[in-house]
C-alpha atoms as a PDB file:
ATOM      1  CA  UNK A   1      -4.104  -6.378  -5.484  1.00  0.00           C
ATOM      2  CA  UNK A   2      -0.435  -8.212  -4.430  1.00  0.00           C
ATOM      3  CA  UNK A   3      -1.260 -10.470  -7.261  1.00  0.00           C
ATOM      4  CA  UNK A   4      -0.221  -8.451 -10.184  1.00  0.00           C
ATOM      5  CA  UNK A   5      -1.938 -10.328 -12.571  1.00  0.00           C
ATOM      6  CA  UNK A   6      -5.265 -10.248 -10.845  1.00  0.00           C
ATOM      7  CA  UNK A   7      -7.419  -7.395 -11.463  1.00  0.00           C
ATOM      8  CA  UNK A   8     -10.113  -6.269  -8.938  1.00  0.00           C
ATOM      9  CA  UNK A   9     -12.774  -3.800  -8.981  1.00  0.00           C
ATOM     10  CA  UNK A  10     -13.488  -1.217  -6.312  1.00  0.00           C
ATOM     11  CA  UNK A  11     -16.086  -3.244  -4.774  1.00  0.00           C
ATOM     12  CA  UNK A  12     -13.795  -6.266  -4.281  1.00  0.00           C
ATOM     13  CA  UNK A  13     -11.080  -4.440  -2.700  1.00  0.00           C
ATOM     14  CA  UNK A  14     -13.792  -2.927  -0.707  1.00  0.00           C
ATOM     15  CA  UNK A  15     -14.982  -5.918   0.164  1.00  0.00           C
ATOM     16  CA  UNK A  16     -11.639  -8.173   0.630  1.00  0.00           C
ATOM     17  CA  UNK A  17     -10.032  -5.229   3.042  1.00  0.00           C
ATOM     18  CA  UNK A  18     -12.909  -4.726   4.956  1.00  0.00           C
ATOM     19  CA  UNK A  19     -12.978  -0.929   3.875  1.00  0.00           C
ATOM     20  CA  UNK A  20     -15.626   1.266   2.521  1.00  0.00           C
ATOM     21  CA  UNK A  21     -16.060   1.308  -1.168  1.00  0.00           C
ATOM     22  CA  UNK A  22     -15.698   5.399  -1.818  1.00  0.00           C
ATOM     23  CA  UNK A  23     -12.914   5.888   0.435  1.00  0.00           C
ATOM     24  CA  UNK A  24     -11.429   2.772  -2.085  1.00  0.00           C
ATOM     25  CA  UNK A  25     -12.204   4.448  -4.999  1.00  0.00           C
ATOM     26  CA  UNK A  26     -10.253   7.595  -4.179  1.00  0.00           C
ATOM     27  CA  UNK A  27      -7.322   5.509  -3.041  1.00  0.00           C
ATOM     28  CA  UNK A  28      -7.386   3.710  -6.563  1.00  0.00           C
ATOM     29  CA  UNK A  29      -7.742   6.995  -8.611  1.00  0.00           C
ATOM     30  CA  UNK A  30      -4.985   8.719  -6.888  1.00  0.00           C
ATOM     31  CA  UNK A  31      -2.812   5.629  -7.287  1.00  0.00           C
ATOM     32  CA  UNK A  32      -3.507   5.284 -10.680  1.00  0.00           C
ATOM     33  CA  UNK A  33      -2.498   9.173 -10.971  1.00  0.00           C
ATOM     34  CA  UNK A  34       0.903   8.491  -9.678  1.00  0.00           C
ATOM     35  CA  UNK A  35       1.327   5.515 -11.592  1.00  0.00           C
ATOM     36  CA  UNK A  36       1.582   2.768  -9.336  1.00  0.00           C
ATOM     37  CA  UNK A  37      -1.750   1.174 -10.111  1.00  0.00           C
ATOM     38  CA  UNK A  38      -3.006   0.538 -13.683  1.00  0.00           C
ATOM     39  CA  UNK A  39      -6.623   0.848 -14.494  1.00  0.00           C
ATOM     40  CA  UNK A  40      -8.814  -0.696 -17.633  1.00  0.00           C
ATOM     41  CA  UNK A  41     -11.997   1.459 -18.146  1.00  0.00           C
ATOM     42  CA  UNK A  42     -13.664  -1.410 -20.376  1.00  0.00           C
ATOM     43  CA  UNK A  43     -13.532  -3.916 -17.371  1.00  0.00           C
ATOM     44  CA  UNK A  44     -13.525  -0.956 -14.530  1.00  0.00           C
ATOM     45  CA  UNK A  45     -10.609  -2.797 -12.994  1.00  0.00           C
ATOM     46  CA  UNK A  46      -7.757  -2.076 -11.706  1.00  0.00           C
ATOM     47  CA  UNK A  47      -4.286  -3.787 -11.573  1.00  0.00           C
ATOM     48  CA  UNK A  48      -0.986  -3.745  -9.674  1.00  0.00           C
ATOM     49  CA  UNK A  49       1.796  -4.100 -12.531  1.00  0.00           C
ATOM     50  CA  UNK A  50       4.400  -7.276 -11.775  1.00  0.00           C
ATOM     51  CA  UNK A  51       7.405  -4.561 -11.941  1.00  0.00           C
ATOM     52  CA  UNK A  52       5.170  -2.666  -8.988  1.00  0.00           C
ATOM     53  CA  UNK A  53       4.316  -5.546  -6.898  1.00  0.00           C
ATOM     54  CA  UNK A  54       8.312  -6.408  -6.621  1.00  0.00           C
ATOM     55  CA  UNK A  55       8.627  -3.334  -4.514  1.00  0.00           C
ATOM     56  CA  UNK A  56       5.195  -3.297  -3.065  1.00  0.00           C
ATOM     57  CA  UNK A  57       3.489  -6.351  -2.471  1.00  0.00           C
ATOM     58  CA  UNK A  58       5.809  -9.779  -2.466  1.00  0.00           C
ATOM     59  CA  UNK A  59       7.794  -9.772   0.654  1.00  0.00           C
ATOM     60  CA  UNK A  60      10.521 -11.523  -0.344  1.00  0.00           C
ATOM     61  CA  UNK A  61      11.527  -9.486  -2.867  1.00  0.00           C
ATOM     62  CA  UNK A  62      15.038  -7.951  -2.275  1.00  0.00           C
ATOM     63  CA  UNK A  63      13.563  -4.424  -3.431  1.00  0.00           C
ATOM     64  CA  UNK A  64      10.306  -4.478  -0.956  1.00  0.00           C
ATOM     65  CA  UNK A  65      10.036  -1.531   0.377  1.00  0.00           C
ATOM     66  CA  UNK A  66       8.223  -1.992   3.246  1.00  0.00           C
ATOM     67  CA  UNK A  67      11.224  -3.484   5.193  1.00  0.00           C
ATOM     68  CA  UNK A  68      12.634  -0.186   4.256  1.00  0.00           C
ATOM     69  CA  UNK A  69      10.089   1.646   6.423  1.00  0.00           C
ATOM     70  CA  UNK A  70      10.179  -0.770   9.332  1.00  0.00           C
ATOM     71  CA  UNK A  71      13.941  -0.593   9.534  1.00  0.00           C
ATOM     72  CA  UNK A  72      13.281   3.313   9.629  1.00  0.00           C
ATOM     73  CA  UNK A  73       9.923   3.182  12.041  1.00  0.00           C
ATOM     74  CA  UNK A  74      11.488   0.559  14.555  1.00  0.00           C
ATOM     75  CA  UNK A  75      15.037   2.690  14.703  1.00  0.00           C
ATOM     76  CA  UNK A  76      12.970   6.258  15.408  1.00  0.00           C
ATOM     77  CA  UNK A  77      11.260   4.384  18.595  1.00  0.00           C
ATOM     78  CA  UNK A  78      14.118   4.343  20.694  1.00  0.00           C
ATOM     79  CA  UNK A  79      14.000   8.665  20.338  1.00  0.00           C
ATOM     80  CA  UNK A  80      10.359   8.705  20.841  1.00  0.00           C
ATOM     81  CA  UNK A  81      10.254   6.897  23.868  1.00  0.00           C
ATOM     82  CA  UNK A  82      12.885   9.421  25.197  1.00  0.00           C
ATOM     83  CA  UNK A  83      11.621  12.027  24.032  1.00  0.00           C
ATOM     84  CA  UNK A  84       8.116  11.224  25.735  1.00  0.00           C
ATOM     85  CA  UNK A  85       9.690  10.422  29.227  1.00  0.00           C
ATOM     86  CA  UNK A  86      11.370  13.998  28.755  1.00  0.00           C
ATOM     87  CA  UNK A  87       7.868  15.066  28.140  1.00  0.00           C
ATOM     88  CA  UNK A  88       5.739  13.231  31.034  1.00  0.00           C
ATOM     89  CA  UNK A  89       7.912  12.996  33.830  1.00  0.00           C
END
């Protein structure tokens, strides 16, 4: 689904991630809920919208927001580790 102008069914995501087709399916529908994903009930496909994939799927976007979340995970580590020597020691 990072190509925003290629629509896939639940099958094919299924199939291309390697994960089971229901647990897909409830991923999509919830997604589609909250508006990230778009889905067409004629073709039963869904869709990640170009103005979604900016901040979702194309890395070298400047609004990606996964960097976001790595900047965040990799800066908690340093606390974690301390916190588990605290812990084990």
């Amino acid at each position: 689904m990072a190509q925003a102008n290629s629509p896939v069914s639940v099958k094919e995501l299924a199939d291309k991630t390697g994960t089971v087709e229901r647990l897909v399916s409830e991923w999509l529908a919830n997604q589609v809920t909250s508006g990230y994903i778009e889905y067409d009930p004629s073709s039963r496909k869904y869709r990640l919208p170009p103005e979604h994939a900016l901040a979702l799927a194309d890395e070298n976007s400047p609004v990606y927001l996964q960097g976001i979340f790595k900047a965040h995970h990799y800066n908690s580590f340093p606390s974690f580790f301390i916190l588990l020597e605290q812990t084990s020691g």
